[in-house]
N, C-alpha and C. Protein backbone atom coordinates (compact mmCIF):
# COMPACT_ATOMS: atom_id res chain seq x y z
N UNK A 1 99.98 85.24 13.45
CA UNK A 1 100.39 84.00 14.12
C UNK A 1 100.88 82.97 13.10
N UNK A 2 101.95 82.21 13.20
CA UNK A 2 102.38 80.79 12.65
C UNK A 2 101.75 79.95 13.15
N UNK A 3 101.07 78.66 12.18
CA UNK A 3 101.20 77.44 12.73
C UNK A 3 101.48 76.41 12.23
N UNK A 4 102.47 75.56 13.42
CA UNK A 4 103.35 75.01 12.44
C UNK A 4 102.61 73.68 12.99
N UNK A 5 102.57 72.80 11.92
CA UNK A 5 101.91 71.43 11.62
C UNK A 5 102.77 70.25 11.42
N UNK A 6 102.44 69.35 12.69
CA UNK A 6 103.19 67.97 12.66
C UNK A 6 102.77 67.17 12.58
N UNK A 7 103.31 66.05 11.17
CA UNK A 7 101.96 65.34 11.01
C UNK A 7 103.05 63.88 11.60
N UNK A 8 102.31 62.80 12.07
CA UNK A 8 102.80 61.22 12.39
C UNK A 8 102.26 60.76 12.04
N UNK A 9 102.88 59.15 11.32
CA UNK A 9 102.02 57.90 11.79
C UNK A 9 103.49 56.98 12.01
N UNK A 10 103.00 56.53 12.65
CA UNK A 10 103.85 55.50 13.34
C UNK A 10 104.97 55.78 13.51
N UNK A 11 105.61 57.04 14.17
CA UNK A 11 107.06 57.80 14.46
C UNK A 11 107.41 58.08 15.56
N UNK A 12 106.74 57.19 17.17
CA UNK A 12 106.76 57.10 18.23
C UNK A 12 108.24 57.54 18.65
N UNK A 13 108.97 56.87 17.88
CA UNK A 13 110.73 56.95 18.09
C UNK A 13 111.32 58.04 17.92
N UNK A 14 110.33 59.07 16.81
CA UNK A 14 111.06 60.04 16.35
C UNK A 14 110.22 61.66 16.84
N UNK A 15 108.79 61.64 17.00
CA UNK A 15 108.17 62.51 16.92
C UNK A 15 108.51 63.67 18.12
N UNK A 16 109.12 63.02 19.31
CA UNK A 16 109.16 63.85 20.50
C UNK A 16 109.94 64.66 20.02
N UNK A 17 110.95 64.34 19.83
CA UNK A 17 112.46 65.39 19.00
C UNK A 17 111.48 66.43 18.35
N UNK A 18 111.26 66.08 17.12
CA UNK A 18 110.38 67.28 16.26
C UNK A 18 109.49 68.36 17.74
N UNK A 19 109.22 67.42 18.08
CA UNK A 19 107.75 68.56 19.43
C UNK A 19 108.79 69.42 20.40
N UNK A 20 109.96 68.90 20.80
CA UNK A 20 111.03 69.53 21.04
C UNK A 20 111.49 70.50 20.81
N UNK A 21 112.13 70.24 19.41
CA UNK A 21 112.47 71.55 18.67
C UNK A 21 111.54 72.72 18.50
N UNK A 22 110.06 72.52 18.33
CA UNK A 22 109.01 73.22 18.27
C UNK A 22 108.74 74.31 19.40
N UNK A 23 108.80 73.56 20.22
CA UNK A 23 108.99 74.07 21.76
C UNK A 23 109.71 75.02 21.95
N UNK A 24 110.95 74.81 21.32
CA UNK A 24 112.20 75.40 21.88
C UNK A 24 112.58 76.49 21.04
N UNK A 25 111.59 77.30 20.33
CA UNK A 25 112.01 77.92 19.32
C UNK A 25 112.31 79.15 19.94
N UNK A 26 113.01 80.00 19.43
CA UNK A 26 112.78 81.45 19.74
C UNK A 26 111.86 82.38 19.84
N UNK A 27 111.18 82.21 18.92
CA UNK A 27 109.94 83.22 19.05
C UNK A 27 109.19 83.06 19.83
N UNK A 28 108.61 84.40 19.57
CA UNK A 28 107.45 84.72 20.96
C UNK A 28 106.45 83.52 21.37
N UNK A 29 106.09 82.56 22.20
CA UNK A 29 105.30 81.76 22.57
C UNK A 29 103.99 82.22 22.41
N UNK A 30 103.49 83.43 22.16
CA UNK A 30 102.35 84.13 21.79
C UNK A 30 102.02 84.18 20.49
N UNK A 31 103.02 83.81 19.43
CA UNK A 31 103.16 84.31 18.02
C UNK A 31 102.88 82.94 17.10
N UNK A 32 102.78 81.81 17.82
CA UNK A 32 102.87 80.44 17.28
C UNK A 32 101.93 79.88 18.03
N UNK A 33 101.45 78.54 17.47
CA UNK A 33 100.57 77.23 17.67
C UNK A 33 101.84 76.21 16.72
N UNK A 34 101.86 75.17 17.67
CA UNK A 34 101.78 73.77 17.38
C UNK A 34 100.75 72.89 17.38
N UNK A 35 100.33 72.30 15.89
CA UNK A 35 99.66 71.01 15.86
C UNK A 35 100.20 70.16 15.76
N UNK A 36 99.54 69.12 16.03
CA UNK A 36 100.00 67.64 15.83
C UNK A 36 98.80 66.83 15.13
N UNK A 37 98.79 66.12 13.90
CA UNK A 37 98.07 65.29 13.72
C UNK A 37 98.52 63.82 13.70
N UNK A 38 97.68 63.08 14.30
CA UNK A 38 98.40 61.46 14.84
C UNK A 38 97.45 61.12 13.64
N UNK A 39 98.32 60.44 12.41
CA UNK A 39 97.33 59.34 11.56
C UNK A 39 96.87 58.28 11.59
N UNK A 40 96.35 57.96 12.81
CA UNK A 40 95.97 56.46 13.01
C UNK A 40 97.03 55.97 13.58
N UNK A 41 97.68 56.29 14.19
CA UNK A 41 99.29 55.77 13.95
C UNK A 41 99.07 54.62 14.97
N UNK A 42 99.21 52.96 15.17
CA UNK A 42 99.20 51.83 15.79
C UNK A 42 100.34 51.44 16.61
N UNK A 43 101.68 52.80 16.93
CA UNK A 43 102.37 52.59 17.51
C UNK A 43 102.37 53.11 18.84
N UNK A 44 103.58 53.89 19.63
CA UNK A 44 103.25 54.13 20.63
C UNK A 44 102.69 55.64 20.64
N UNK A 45 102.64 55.99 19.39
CA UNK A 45 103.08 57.72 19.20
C UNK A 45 101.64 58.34 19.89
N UNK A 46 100.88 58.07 19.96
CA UNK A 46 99.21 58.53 20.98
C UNK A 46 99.70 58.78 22.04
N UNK A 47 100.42 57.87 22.99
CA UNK A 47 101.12 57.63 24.13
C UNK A 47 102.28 58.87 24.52
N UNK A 48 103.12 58.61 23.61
CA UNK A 48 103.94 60.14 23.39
C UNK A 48 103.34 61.30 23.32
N UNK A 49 102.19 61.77 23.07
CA UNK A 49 101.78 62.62 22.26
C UNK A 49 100.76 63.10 23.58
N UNK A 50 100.48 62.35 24.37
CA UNK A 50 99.80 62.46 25.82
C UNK A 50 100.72 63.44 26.73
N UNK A 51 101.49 63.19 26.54
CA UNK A 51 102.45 64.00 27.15
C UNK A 51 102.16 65.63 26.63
N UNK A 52 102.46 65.83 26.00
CA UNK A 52 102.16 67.13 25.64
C UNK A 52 100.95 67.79 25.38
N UNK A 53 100.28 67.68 25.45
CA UNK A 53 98.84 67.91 25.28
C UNK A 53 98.48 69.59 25.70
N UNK A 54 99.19 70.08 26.70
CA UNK A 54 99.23 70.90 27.76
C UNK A 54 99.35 72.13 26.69
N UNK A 55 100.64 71.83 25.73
CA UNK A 55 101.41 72.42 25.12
C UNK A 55 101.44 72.64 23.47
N UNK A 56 100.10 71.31 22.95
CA UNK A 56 100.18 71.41 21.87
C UNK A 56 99.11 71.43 21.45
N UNK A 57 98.14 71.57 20.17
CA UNK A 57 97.26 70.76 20.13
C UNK A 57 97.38 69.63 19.25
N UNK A 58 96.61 68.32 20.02
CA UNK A 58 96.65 67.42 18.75
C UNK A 58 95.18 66.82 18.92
N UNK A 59 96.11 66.49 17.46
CA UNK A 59 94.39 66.10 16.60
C UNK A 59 94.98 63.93 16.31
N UNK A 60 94.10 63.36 16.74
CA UNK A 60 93.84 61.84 17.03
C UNK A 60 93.12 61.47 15.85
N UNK A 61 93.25 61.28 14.79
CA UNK A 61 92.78 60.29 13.95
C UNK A 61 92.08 58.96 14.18
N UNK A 62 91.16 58.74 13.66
CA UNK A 62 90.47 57.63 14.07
C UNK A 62 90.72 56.58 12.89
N UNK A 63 91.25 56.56 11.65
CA UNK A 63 91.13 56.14 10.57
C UNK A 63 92.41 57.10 9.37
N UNK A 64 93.25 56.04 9.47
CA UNK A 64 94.29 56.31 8.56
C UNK A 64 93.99 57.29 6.90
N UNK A 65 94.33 58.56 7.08
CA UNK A 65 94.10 59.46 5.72
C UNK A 65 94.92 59.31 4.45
N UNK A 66 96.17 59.19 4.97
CA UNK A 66 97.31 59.66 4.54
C UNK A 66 98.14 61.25 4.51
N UNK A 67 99.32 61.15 3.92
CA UNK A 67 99.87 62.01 4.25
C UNK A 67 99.35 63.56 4.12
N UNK A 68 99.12 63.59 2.55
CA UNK A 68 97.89 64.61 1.98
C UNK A 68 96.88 65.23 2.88
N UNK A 69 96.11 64.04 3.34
CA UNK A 69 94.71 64.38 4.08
C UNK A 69 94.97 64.75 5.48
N UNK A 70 96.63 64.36 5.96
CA UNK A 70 96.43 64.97 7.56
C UNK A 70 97.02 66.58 7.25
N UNK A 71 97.48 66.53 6.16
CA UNK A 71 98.34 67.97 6.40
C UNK A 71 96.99 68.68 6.33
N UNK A 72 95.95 68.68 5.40
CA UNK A 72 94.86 69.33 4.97
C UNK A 72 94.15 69.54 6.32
N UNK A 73 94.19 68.02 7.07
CA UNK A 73 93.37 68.70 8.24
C UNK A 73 94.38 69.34 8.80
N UNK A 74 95.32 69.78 8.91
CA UNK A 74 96.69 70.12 9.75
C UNK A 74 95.68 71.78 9.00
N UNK A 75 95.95 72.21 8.21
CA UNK A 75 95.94 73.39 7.68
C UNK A 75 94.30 74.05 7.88
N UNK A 76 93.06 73.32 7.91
CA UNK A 76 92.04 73.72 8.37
C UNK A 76 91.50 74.04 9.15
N UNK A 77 92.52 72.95 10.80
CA UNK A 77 92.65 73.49 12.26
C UNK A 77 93.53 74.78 12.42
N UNK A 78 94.14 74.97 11.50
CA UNK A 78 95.34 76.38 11.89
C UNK A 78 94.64 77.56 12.08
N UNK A 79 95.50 78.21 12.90
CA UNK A 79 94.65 79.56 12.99
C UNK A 79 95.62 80.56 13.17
N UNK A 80 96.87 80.28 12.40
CA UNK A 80 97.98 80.98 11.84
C UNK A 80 98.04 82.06 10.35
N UNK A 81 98.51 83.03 10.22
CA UNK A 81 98.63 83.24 9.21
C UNK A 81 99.12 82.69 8.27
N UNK A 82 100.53 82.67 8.61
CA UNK A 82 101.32 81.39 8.19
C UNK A 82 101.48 79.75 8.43
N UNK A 83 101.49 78.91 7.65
CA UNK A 83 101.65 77.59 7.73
C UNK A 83 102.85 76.89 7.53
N UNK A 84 103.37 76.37 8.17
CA UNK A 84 104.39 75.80 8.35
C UNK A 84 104.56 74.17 8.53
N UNK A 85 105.00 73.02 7.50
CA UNK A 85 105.03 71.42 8.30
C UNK A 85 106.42 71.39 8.80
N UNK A 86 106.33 70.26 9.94
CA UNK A 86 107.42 69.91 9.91
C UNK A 86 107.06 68.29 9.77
N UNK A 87 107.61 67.49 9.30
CA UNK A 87 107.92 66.11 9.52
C UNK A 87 108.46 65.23 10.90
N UNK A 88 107.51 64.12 11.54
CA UNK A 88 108.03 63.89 12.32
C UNK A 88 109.13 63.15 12.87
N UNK A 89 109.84 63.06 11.98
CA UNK A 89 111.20 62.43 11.65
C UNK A 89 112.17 63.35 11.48
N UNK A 90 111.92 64.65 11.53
CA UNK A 90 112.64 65.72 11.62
C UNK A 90 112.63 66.81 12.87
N UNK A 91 113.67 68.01 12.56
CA UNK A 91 113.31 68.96 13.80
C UNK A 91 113.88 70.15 13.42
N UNK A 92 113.83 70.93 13.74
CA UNK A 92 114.31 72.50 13.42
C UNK A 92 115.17 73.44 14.26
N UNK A 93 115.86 74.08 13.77
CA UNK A 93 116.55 75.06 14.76
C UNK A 93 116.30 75.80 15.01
N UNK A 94 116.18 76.35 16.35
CA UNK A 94 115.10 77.45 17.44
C UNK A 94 115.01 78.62 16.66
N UNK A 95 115.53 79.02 15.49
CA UNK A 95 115.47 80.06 14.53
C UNK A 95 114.78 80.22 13.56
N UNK A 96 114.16 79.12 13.12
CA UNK A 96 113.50 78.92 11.68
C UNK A 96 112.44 80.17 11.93
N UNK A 97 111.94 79.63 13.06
CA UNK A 97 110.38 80.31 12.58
C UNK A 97 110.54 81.92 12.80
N UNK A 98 110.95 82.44 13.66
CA UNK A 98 111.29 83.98 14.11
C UNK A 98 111.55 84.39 12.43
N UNK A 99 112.86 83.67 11.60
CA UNK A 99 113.72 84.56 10.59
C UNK A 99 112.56 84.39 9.56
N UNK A 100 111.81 83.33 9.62
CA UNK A 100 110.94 83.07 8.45
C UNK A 100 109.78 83.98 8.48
N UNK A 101 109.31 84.03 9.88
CA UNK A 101 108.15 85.07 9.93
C UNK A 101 108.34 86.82 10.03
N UNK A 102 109.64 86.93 10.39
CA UNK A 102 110.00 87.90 10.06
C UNK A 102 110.17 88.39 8.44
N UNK A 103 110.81 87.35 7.54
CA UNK A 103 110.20 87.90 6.30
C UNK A 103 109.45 88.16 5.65
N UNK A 104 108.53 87.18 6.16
CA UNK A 104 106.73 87.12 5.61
C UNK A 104 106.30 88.49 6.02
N UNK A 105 106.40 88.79 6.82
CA UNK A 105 105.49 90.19 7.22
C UNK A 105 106.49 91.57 7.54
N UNK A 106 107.37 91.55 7.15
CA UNK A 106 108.21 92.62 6.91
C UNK A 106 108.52 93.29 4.96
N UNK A 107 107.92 91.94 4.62
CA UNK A 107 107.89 92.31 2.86
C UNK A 107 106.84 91.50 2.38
N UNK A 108 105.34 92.10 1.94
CA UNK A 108 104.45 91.50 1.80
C UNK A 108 104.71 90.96 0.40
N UNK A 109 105.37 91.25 -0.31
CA UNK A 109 105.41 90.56 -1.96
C UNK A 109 105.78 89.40 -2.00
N UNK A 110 106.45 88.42 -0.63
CA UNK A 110 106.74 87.33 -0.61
C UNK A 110 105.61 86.60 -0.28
N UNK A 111 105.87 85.51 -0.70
CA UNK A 111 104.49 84.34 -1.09
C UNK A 111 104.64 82.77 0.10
N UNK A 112 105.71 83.06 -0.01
CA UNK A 112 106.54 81.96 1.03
C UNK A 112 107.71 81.90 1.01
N UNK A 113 108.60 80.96 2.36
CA UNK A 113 109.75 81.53 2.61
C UNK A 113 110.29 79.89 3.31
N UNK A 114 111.31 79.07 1.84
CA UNK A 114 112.04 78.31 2.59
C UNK A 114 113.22 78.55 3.07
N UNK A 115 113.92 77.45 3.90
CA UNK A 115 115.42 77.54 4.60
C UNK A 115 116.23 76.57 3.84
N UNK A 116 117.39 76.55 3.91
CA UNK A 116 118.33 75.69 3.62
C UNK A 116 118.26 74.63 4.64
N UNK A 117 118.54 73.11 4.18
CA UNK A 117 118.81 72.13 5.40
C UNK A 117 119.79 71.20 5.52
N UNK A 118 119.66 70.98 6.76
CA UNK A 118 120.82 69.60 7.06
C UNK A 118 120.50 68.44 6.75
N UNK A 119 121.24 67.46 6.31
CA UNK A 119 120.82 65.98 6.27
C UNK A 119 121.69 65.32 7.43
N UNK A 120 121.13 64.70 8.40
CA UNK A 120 121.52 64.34 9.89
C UNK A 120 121.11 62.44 9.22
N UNK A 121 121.99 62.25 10.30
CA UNK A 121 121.34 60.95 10.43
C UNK A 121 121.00 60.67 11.66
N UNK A 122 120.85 59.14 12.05
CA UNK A 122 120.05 58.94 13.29
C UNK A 122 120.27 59.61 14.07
N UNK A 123 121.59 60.03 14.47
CA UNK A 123 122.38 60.60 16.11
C UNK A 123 121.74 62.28 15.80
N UNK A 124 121.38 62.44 14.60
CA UNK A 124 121.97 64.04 14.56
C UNK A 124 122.77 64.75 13.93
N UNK A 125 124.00 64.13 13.76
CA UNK A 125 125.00 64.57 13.01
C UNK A 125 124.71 64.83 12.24
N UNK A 126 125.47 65.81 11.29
CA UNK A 126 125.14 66.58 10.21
C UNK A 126 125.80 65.96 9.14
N UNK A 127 125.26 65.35 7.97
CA UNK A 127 126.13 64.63 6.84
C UNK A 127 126.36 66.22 5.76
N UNK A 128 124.80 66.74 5.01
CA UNK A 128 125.27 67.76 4.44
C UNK A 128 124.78 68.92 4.30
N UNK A 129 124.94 69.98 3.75
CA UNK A 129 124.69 71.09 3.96
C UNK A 129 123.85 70.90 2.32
N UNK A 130 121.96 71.46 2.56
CA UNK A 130 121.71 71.16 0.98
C UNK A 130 121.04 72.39 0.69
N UNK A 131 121.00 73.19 -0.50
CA UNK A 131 120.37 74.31 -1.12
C UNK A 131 119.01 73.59 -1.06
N UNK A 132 117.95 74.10 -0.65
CA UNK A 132 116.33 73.84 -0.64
C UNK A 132 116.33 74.27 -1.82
N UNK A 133 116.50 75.83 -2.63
CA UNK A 133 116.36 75.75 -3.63
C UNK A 133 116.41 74.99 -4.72
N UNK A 134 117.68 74.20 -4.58
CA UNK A 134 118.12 73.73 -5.94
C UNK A 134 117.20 72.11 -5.25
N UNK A 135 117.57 71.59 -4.22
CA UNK A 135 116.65 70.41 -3.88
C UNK A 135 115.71 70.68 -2.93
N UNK A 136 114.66 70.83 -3.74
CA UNK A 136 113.28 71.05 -2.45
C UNK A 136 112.80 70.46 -1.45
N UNK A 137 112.28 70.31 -0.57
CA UNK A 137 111.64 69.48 0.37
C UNK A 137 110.62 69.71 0.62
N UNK A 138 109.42 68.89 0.91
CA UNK A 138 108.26 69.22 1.38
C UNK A 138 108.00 70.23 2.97
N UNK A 139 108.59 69.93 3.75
CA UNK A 139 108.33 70.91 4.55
C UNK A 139 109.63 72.16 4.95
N UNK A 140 109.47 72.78 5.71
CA UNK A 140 110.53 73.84 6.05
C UNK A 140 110.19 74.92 5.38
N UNK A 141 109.13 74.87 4.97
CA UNK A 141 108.32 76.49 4.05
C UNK A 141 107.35 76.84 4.68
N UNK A 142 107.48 78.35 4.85
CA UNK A 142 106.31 78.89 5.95
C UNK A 142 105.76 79.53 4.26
N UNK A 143 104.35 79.02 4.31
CA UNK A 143 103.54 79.50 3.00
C UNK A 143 102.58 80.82 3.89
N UNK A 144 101.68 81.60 3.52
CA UNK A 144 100.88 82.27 3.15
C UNK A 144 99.48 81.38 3.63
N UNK A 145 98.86 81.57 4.39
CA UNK A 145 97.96 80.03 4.28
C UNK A 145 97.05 80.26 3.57
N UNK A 146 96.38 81.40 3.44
CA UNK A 146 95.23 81.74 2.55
C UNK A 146 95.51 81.47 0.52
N UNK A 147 96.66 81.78 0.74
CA UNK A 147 97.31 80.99 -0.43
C UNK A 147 96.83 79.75 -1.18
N UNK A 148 97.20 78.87 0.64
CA UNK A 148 97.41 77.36 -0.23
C UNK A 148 95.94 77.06 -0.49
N UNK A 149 94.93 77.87 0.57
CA UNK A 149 93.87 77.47 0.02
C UNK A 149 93.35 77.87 -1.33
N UNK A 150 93.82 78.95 -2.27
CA UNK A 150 93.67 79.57 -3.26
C UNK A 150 93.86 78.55 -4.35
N UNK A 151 94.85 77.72 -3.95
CA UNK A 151 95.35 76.76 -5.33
C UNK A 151 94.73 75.42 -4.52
N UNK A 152 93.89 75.05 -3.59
CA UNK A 152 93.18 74.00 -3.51
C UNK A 152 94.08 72.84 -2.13
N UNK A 153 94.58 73.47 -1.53
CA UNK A 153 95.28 72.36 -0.78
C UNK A 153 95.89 71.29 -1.62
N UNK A 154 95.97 70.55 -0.37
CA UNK A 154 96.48 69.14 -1.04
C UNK A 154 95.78 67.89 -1.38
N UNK A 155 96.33 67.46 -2.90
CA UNK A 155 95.62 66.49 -3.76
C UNK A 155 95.75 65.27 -2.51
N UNK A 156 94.63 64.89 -1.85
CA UNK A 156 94.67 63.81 -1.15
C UNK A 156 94.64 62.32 -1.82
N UNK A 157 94.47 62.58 -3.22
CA UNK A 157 94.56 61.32 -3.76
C UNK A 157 95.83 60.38 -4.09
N UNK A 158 96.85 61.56 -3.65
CA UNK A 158 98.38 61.12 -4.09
C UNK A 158 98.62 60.50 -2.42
N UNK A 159 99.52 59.38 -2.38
CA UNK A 159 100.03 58.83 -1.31
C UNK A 159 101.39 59.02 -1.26
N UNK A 160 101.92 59.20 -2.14
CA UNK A 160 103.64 59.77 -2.42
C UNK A 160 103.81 61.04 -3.05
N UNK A 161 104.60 61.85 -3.00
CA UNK A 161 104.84 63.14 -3.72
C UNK A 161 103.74 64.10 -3.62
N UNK A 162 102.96 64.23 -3.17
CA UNK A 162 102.35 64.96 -2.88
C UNK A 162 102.66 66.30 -2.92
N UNK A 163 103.69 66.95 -2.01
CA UNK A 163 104.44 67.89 -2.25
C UNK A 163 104.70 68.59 -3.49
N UNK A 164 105.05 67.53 -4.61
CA UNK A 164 105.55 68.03 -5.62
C UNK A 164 104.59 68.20 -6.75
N UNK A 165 103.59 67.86 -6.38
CA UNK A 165 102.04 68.02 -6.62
C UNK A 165 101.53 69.41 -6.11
N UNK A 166 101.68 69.46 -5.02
CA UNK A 166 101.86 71.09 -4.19
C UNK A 166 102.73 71.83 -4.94
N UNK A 167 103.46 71.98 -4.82
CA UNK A 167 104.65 72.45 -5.63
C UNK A 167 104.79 72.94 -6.87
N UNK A 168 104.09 71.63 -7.46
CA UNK A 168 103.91 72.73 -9.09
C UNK A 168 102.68 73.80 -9.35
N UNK A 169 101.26 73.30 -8.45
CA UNK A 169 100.92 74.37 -8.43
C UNK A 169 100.95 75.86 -7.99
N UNK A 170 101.27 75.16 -6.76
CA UNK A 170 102.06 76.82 -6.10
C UNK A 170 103.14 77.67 -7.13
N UNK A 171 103.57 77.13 -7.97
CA UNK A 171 104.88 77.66 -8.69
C UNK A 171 103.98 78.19 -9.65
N UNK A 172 102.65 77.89 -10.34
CA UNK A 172 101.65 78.00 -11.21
C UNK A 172 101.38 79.70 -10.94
N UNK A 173 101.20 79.92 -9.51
CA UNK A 173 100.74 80.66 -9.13
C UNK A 173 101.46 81.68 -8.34
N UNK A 174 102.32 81.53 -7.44
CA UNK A 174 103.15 81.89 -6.46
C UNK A 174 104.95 81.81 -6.66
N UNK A 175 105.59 82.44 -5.55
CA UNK A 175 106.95 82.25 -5.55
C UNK A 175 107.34 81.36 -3.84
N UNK A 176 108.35 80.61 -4.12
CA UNK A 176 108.96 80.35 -3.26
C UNK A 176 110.40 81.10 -2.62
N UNK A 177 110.73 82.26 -1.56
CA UNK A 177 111.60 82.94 -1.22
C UNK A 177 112.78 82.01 -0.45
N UNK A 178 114.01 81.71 -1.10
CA UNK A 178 114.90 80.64 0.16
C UNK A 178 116.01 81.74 0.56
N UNK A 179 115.73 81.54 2.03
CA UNK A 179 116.51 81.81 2.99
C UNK A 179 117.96 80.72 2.89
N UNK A 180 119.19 81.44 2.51
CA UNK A 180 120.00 80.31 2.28
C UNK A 180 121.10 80.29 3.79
N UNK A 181 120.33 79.46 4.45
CA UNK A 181 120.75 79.44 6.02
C UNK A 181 119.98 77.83 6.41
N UNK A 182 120.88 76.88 6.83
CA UNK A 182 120.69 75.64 6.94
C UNK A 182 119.85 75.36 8.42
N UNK A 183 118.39 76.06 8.30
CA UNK A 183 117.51 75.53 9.65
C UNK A 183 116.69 74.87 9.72
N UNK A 184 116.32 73.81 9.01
CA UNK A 184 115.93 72.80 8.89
C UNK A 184 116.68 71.54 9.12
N UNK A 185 116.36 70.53 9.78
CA UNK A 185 117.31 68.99 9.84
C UNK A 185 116.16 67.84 9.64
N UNK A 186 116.61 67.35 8.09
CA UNK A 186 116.11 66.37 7.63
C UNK A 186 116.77 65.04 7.88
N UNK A 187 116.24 64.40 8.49
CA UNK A 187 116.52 63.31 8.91
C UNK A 187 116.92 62.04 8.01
N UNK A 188 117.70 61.33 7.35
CA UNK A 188 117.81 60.38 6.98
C UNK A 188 117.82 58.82 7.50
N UNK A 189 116.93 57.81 7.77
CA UNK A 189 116.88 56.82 8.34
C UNK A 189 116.11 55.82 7.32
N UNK A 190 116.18 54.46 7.59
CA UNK A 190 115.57 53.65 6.53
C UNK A 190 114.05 53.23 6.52
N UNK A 191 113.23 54.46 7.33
CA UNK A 191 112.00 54.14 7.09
C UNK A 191 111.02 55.72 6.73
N UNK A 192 112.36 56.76 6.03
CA UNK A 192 111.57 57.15 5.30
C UNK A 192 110.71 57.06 4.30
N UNK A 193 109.62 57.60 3.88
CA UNK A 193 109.18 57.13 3.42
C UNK A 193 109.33 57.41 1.56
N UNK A 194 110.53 58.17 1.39
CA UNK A 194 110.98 58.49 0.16
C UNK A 194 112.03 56.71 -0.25
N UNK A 195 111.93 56.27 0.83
CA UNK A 195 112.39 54.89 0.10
C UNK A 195 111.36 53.61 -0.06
N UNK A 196 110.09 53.76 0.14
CA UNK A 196 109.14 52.88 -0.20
C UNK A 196 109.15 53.39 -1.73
N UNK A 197 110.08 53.05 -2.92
CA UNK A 197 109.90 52.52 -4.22
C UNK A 197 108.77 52.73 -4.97
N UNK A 198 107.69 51.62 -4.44
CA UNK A 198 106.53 51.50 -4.95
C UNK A 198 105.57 52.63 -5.13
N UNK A 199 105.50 53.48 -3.65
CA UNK A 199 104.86 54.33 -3.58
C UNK A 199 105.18 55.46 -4.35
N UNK A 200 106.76 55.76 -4.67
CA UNK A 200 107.14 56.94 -5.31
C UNK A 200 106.72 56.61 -6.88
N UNK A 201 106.70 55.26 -6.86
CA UNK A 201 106.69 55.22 -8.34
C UNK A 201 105.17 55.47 -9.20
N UNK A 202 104.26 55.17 -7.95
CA UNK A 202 103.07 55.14 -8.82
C UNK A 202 102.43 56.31 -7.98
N UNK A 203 103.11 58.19 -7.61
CA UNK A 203 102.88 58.62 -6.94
C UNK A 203 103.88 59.35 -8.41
N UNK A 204 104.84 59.49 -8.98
CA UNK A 204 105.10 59.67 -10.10
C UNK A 204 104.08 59.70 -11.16
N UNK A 205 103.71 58.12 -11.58
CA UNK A 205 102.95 57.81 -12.40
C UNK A 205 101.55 59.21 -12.28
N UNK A 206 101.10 59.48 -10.84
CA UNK A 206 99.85 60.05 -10.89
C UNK A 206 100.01 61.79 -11.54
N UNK A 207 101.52 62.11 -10.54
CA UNK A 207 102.17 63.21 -11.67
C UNK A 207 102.24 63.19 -13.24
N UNK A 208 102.60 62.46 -13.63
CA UNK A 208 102.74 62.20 -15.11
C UNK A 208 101.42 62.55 -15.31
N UNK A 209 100.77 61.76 -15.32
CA UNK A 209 99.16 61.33 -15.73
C UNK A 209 98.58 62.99 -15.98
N UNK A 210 98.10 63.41 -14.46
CA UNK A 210 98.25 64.60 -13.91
C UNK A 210 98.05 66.22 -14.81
N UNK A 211 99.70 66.06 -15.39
CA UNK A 211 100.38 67.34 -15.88
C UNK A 211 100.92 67.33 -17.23
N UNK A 212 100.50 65.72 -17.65
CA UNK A 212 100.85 65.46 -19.20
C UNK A 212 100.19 65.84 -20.43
């Protein structure tokens, strides 16, 4: 089984899309779980997220973790082989997960398996076509889950980059396989959170510190 993990906080505007796409995937409805973890989120996204309930599971935060700490609980509720995030500012094409899980378990020497993605903006539209390889992203990788627990999950102490904190250890240890097929759509809007500055910078700093 996949399970693919959606984490929010405060993405009321954006999160249904992502639960959408989730929904709408190809694969077997037997072969997958959707989570949802709500981080405290003070917007309407609880409200949204009522809605589906039927269809998903989610997990309600009582007290803001951060990004780190919901994926971790995202990955401890799973009961997937594979783990999968998506961002809720993002969404996927009804293909990801079928081609991805089809590689995972058709060639066990793979460790994980990203896609190539789109950069959309608000409407959707597609601005560009980007190699994951050459520019990574935090989600759109179906990992191994027993894996990530092998190298320790995620450093919950980081509030930015996290990923790339993930990332180098997994690389320590593991391979990343890219599917060079654009099924992922990363969203560009001005409240990602790769443009809060501050946070990247001293989310850097903890990298440095870190691995120096």
């Amino acid at each position: 089984m996949v399970s693919l993990i959606i984490t929010t906080y405060n993405y009321a505007g954006y999160v249904e899309r992502a639960i959408r796409s989730a929904l709408e995937q190809s694969l077997s409805k037997d072969l997958f779980e959707i989570i949802v973890v709500n981080d405290a989120s003070t917007d309407r996204t609880k409200d949204v997220l009522a809605n589906y309930t039927d269809e998903v599971r989610v997990i309600n935060l009582e007290e803001n973790v951060g990004l780190a700490g919901a994926r971790n609980i995202g990955i401890k509720k799973a009961k997937g082989q594979f783990v999968i995030f998506l961002d809720a500012d993002d969404y996927i094409h009804r293909d990801l997960l079928f081609m991805q899980r089809l590689y995972l378990t058709e060639n066990n020497s793979l460790d994980a398996v990203s896609t190539d993605y789109w950069l959309v903006d608000e409407r959707g539209s597609h601005i560009q076509h980007v190699n994951a390889e050459e520019h990574p992203i935090a989600c759109g990788i179906m990992f191994r889950k027993d894996f990530l627990y092998k190298i320790g999950l995620y450093d919950e102490s980081f509030r930015a980059r996290e990923e790339e904190d993930l990332r180098i250890r997994w690389l320590k240890a593991y391979r990343i396989y890219n599917i060079i097929l654009p099924l992922y759509r990363y969203r560009m809007h001005n409240e990602n959170l790769t443009k809060d500055e501050k946070a990247m910078e001293e989310g850097a700093r903890r990298l440095q510190t870190k691995y120096r």
